[in-house]
Protein backbone atom coordinates (compact mmCIF):
# COMPACT_ATOMS: atom_id res chain seq x y z
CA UNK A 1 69.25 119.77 32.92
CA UNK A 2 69.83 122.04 30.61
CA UNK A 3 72.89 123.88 30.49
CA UNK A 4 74.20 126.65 27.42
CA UNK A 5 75.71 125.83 24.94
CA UNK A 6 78.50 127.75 25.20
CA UNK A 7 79.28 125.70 28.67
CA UNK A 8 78.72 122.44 26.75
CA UNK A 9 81.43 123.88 23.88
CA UNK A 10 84.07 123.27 27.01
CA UNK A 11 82.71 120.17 28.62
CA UNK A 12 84.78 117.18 29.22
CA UNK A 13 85.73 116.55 25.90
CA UNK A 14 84.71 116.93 21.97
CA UNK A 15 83.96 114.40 19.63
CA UNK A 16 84.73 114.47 15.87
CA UNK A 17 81.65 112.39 14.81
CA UNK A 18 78.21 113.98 13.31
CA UNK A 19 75.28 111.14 13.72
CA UNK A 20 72.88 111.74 15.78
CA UNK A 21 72.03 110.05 18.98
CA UNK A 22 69.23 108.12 20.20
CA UNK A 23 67.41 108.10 23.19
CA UNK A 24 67.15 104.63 25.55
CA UNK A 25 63.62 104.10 26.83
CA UNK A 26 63.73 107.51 28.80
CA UNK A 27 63.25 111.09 27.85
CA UNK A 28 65.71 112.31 30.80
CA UNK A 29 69.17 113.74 29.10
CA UNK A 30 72.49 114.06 30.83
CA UNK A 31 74.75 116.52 29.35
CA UNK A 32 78.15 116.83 29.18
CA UNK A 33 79.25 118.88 32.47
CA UNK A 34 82.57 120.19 33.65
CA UNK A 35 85.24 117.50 34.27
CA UNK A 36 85.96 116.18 37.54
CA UNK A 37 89.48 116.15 39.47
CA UNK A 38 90.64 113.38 37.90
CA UNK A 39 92.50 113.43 34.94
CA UNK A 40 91.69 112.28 31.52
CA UNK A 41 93.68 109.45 30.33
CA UNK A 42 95.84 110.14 27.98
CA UNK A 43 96.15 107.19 25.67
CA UNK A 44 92.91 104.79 25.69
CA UNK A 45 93.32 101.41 26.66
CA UNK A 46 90.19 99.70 24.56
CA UNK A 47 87.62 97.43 26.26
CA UNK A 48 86.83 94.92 23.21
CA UNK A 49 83.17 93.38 23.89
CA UNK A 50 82.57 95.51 26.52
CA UNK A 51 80.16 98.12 26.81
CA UNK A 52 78.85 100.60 29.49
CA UNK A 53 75.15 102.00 30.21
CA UNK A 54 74.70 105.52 31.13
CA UNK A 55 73.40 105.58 34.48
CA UNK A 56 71.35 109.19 35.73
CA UNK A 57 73.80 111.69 36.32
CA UNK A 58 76.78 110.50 34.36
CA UNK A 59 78.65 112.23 32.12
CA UNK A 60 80.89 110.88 29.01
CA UNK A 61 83.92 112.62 30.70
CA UNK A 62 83.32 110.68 33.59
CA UNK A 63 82.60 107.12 31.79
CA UNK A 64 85.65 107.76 29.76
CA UNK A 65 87.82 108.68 32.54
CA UNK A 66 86.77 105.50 35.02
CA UNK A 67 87.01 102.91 32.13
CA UNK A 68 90.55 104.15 31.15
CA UNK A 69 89.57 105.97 27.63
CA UNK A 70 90.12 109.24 26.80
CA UNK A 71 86.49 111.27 26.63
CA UNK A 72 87.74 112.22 22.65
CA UNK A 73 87.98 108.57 22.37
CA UNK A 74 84.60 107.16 23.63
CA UNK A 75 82.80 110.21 21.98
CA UNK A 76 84.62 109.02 18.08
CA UNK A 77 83.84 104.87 19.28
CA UNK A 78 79.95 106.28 19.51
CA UNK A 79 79.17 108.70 17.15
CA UNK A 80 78.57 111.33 19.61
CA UNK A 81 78.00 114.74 17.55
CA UNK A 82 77.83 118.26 19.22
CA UNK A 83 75.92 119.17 21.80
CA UNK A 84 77.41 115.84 23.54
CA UNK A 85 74.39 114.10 25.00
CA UNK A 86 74.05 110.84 26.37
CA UNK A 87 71.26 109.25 27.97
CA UNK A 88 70.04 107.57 30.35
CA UNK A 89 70.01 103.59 29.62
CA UNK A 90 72.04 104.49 26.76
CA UNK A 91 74.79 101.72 26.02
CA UNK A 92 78.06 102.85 25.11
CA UNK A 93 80.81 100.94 23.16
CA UNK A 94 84.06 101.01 24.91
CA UNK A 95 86.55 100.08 22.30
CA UNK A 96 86.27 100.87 17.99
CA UNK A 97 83.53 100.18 15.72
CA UNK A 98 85.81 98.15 13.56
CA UNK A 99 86.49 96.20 16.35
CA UNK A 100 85.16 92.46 16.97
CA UNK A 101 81.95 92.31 19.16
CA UNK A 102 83.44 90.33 21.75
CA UNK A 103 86.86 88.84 22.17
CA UNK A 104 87.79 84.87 21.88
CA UNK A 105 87.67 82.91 25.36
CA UNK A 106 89.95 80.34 25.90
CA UNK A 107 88.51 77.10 26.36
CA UNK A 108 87.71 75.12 29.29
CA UNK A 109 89.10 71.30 30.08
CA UNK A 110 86.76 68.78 30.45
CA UNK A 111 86.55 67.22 33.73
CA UNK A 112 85.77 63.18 34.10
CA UNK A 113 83.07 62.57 36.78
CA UNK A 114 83.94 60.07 39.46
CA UNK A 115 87.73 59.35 38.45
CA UNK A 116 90.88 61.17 39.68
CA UNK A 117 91.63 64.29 37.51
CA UNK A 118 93.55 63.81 34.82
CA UNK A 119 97.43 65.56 35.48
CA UNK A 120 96.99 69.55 34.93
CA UNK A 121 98.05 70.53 31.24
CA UNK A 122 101.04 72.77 30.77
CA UNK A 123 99.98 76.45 31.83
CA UNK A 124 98.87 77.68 27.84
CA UNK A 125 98.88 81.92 26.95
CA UNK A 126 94.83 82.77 27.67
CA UNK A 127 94.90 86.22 27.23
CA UNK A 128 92.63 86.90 23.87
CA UNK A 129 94.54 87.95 20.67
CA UNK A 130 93.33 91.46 19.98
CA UNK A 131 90.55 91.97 17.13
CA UNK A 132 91.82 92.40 13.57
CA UNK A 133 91.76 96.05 12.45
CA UNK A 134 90.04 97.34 9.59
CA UNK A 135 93.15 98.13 7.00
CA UNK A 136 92.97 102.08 6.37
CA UNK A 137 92.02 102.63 2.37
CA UNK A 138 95.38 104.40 0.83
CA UNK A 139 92.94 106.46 -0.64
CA UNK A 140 89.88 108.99 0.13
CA UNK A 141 87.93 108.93 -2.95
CA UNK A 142 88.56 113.11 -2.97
CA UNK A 143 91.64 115.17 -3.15
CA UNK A 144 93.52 116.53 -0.65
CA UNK A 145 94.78 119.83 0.04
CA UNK A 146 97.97 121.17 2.27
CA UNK A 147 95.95 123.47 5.33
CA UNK A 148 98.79 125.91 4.89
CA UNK A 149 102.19 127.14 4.11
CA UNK A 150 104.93 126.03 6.04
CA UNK A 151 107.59 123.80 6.70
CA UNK A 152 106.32 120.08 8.41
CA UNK A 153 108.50 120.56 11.84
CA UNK A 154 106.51 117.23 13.95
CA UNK A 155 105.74 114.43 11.97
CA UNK A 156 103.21 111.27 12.68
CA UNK A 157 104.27 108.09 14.65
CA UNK A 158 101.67 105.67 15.02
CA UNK A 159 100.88 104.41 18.10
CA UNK A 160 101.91 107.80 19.48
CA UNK A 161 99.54 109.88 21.51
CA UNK A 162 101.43 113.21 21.07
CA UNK A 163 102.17 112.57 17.69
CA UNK A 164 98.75 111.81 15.94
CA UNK A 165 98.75 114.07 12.91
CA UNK A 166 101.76 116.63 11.55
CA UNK A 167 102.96 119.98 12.85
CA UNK A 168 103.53 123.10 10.51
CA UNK A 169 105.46 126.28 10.93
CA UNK A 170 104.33 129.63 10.27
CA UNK A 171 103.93 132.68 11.28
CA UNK A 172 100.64 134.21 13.59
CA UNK A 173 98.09 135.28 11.43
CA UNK A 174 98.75 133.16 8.47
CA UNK A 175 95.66 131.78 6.91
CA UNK A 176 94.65 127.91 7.76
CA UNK A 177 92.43 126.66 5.16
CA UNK A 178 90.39 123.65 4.72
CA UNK A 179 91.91 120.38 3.72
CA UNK A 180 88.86 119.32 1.58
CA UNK A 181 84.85 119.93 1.26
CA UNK A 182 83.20 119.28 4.55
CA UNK A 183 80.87 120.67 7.40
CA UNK A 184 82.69 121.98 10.77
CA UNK A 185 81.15 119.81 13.15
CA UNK A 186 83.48 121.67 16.04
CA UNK A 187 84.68 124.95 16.74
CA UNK A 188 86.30 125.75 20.30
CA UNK A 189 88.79 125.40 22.92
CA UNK A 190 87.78 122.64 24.91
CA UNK A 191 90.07 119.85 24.24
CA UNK A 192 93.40 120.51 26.35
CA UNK A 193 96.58 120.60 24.28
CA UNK A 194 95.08 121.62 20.77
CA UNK A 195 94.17 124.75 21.97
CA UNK A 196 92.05 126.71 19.50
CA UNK A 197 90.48 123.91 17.25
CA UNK A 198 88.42 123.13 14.50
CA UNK A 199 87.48 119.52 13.07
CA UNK A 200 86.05 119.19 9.78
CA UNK A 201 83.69 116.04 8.63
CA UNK A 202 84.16 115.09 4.84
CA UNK A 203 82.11 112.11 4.69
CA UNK A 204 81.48 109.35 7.36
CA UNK A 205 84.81 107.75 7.38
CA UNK A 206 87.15 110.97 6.74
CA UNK A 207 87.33 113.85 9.68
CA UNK A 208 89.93 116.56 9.68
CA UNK A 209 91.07 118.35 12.13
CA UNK A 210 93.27 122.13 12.78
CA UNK A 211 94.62 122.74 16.15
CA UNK A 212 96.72 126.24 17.81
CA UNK A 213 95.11 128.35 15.57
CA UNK A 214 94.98 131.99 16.74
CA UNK A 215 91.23 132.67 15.81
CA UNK A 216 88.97 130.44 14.80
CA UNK A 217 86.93 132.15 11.46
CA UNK A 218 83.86 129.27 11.06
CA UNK A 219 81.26 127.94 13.34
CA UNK A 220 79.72 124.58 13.87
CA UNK A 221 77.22 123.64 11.30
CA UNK A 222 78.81 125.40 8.71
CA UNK A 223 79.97 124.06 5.13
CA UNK A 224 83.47 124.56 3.99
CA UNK A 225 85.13 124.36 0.78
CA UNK A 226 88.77 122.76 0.09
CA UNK A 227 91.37 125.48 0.33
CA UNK A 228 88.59 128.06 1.95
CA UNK A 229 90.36 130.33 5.14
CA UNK A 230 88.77 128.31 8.65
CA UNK A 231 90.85 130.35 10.84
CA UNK A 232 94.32 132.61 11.84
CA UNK A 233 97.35 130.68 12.55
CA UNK A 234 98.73 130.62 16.31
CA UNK A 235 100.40 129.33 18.97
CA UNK A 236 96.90 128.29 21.43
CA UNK A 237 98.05 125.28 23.24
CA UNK A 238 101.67 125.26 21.52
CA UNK A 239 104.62 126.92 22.06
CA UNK A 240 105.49 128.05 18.93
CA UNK A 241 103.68 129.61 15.90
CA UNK A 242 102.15 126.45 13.88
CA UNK A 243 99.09 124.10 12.90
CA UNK A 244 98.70 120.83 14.00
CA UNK A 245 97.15 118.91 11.33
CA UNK A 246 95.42 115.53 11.62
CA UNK A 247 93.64 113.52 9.52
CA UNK A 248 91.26 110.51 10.73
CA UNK A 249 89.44 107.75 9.16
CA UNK A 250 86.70 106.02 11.36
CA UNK A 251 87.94 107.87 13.95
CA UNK A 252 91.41 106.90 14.44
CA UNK A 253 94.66 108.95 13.07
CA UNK A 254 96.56 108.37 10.26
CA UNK A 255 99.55 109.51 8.65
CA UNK A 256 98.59 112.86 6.73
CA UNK A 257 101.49 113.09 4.47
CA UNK A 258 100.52 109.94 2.86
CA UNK A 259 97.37 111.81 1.47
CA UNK A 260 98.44 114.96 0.94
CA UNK A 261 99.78 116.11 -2.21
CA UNK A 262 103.65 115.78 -2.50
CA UNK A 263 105.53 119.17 -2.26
């Protein structure tokens, strides 16, 4: 199936990688479609080692959304670039790339043939230590630029759903500019709560992204320069004038203000 593009824009959910994808031993694609009745979760609770494969008909809302991960998630975990295909006998990863493959299984005692068992050892803690995490670099390797005037009013917390990047007053209308060279690999209104949004790529670790703007002034595909206007300030999604800022590395959030300049 084959649906527009514009319908795809406000599918399930977005993704802020830009790698292709590859087809798995069939030529049949399923498309992102409109969610279903159930909700998105929304903080992901990772899968390490596990994986899913895209049966006919499914959609990466869907797989997100029965495995406990939010579609934005799964879509950043896999590469998945705009238009949001997946195919068929396509395997998806269900926790980070950084992550470890599989995690550690405890270890099973030895029983003796023929003799009693020996007494049962004291209950031990089997639940797998998570996978270490790939430290974040303190730097980008490229500089930095504030999106916009303003005064920071919601500031990071790791660990934090709601608070995965900064929030900036302003006024409606004021320009939001690019944080740093890149391509706009997303333009649109289809992830709920950033209302009008774009996400920048820099490189293939370093995404940016500009949510509650009032009008979005770049499309998809198109290269930006650091401190070029990417769209009107608003209050999409928010209630309140502002931008909500976020930067990412390997898809996950981190604190902008520790790469921004200092003001």
């Amino acid at each position: 199936m084959k649906p527009a593009r514009n319908a795809l824009a406000q599918a399930s959910v977005l993704a802020f990688a830009a790698a292709a994808l590859v087809a798995c031993g069939t030529a049949t694609v399923t498309r992102t479609s409109q969610p279903s009745s159930r909700p998105a979760p929304k903080v992901s609770q990772p899968k390490y080692g596990a994986t899913a494969r895209v049966r006919k008909g499914q959609t990466l809302y869907r797989i997100a959304v029965d495995n406990g991960i939010t579609p934005l998630d799964l879509a950043l975990w896999n590469n998945i670039s705009p238009p949001y295909t997946i195919y068929p006998g396509q395997t998806l990863r269900l926790y980070p790339s950084d992550a470890s493959a599989s995690a550690s299984k405890p270890s099973v005692p030895a029983t003796t043939t023929g003799r009693p068992k020996p007494p049962a050892p004291a209950p031990r803690n089997t639940t797998p230590a998570p996978p270490p995490v790939a430290a974040v670099p303190s730097g980008s390797g490229f500089k930095w630029r504030w999106p916009t005037d303003g005064q920071v009013i919601g500031g990071y917390a790791a660990g934090d759903a709601t608070r995965q990047g900064i929030d900036i007053a302003g006024s409606g209308g004021q320009p939001v500019r690019a944080a740093a060279d890149g391509m706009v690999v997303y333009s649109g209104a289809g992830l709920v709560g950033y209302g009008e949004l774009i996400i920048v790529k820099h490189n293939e670790q370093w995404l940016s992204a500009y949510g509650h703007n009032r009008k979005r002034l770049v499309n998809e595909g198109q290269i930006v320069k650091a401190g070029q206007q990417i769209a009107e300030m608003g209050r999409s999604g928010a209630s309140r004038d502002m931008l909500h800022f976020e930067i990412r590395y390997n898809g996950k959030p981190v604190n902008p203000q520790e790469y921004l300049p200092k003001r």
